[in-house]
Protein backbone atom coordinates (compact mmCIF):
# COMPACT_ATOMS: atom_id res chain seq x y z
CA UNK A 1 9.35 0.18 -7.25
CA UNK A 2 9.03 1.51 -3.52
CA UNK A 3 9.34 -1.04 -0.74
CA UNK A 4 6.46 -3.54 -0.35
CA UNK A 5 6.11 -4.05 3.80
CA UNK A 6 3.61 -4.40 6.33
CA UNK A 7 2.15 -7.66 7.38
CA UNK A 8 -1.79 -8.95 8.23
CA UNK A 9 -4.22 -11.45 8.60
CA UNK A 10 -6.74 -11.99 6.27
CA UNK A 11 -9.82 -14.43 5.23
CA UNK A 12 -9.08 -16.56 2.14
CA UNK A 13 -12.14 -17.90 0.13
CA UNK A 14 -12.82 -21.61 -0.46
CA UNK A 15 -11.30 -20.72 -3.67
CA UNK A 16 -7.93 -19.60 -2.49
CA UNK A 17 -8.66 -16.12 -3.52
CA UNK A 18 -7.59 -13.14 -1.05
CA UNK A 19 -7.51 -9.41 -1.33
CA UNK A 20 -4.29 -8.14 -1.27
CA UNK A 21 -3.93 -4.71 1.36
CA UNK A 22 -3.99 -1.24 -0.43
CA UNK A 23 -0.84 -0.47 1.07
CA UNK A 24 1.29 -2.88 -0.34
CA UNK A 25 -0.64 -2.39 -3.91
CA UNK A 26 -0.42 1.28 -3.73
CA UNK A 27 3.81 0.75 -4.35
CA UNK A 28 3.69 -1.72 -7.19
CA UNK A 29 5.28 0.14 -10.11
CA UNK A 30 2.48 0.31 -12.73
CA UNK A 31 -0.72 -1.82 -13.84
CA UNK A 32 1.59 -4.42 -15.24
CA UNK A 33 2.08 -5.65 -11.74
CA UNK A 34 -1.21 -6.94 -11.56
CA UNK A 35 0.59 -10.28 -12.21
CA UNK A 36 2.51 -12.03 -9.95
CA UNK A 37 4.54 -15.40 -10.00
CA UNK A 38 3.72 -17.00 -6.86
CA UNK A 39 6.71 -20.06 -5.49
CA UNK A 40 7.82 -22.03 -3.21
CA UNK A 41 9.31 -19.93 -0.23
CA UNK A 42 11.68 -20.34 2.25
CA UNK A 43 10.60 -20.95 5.63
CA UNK A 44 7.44 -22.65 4.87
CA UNK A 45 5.71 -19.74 3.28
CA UNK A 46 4.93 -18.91 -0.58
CA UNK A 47 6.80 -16.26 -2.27
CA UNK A 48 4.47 -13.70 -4.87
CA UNK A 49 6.46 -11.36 -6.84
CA UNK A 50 5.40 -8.63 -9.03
CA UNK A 51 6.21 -9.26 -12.30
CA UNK A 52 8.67 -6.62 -12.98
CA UNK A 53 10.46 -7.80 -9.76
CA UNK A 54 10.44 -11.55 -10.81
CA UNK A 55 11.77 -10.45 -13.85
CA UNK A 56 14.83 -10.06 -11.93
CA UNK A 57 14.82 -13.22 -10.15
CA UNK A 58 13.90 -14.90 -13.26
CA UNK A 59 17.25 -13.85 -14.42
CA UNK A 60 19.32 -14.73 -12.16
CA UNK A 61 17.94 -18.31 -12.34
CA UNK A 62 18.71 -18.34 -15.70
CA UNK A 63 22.63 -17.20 -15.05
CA UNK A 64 22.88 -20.59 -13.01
CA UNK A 65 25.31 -22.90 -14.16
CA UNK A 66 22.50 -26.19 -15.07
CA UNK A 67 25.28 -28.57 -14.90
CA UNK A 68 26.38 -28.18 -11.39
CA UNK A 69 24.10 -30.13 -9.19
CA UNK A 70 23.34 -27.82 -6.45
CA UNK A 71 21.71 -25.22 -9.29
CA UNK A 72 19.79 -27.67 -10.53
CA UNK A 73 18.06 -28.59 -7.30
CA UNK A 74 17.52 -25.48 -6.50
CA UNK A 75 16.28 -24.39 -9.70
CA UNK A 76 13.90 -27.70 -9.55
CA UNK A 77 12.54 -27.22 -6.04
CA UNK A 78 11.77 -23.02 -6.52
CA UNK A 79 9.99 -23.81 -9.85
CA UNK A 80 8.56 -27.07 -9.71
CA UNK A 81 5.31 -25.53 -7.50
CA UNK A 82 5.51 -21.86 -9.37
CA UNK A 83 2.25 -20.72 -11.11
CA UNK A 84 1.49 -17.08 -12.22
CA UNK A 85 -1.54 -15.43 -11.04
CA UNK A 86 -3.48 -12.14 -11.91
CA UNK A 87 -5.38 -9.87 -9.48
CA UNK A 88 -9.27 -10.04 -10.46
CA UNK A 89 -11.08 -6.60 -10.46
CA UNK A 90 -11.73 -6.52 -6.92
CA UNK A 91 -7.95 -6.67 -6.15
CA UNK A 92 -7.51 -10.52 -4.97
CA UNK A 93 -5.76 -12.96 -6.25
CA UNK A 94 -5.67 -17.01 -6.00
CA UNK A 95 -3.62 -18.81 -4.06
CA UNK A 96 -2.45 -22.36 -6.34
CA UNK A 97 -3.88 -25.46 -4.02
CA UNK A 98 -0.63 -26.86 -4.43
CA UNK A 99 1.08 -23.76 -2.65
CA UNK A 100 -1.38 -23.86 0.14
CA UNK A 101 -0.96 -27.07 1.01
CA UNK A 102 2.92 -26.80 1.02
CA UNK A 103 2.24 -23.41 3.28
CA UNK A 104 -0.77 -24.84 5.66
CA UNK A 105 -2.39 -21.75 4.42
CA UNK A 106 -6.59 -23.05 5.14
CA UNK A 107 -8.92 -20.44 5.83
CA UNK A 108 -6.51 -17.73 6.81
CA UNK A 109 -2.91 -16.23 5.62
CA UNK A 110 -0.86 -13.77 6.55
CA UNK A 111 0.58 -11.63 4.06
CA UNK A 112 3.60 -9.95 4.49
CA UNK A 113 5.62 -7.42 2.12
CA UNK A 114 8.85 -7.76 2.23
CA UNK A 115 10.67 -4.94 0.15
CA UNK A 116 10.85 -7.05 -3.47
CA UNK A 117 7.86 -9.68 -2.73
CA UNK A 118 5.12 -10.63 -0.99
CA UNK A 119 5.40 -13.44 1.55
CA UNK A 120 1.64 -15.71 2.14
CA UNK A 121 2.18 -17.66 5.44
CA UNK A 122 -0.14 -20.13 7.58
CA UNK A 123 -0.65 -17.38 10.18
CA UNK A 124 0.00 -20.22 13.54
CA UNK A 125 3.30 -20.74 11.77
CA UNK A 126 4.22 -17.18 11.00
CA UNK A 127 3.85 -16.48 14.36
CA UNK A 128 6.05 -19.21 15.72
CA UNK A 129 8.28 -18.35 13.06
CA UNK A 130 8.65 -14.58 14.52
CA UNK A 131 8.41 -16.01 18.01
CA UNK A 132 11.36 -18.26 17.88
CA UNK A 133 13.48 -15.34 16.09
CA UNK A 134 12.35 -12.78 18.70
CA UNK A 135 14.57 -13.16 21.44
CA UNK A 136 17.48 -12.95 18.80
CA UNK A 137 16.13 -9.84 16.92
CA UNK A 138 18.39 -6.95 18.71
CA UNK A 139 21.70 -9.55 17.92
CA UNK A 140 20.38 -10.70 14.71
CA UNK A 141 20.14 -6.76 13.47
CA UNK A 142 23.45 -5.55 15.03
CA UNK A 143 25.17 -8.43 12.73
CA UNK A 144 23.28 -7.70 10.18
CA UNK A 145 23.24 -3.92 9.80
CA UNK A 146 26.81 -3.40 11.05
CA UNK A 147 28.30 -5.59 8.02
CA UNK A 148 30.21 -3.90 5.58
């Protein structure tokens, strides 16, 4: 699978339903990404991954040790909202209530591709997300691009 990035506003229906952008669909890997399992994100935002990437993630949930306590929270809080969805033939997908309301996401979202996954955000607090990081950005990348 190529890189999914790029990052907009868009409308979302009284339904939760939103059209995804042509350029992030135009790198999922075949028609069987047409699903996605959509979760509880970090930093306030949901999480959508393509199948074949959750796939992935799905296994290394399963290679967590259950009986240590801090797995088992984990695996609890990333699952407990998780619901998959399946773009409609006009290329949009729902949004679970229960994943907007833990977002904020009302009548807009911003969707942002982040190489693996898709990330849906309230747009207000994506942007004071990226506005508190900002200043750091030029440190933050050094650090993180310089580490062997």
């Amino acid at each position: 699978m190529s890189a999914l990035m790029g990052g907009e506003t868009y409308s979302i229906d009284s339904k939760g339903r939103v059209k995804l952008p042509s350029r992030l669909l135009k790198h999922l890997a075949s028609e069987a990404d047409t699903t996605f399992v959509l979760t509880r994100g970090l930093d306030g935002c949901v999480f959508g991954y393509p199948m074949s990437e959750w796939q992935q993630v799905e296994a290394k949930i399963r290679s967590l040790n259950q009986f240590d306590q801090k797995n088992r929270s984990f695996v609890r809080h990333f699952l407990m909202l998780s619901e998959e969805v399946t773009l409609d033939g006009q290329q949009r997908l729902i949004i679970p209530r229960k994943l907007m309301e833990f977002a904020g996401i009302k009548d807009n979202v911003t969707i942002v591709g982040v190489l693996d996954h898709i990330e849906f955000w309230n747009p207000e607090s994506y942007d004071n997300y990226i506005g508190l990081h900002d200043a750091e950005f030029d440190k933050i990348s050094e650090e993180v691009m310089t580490r062997n």
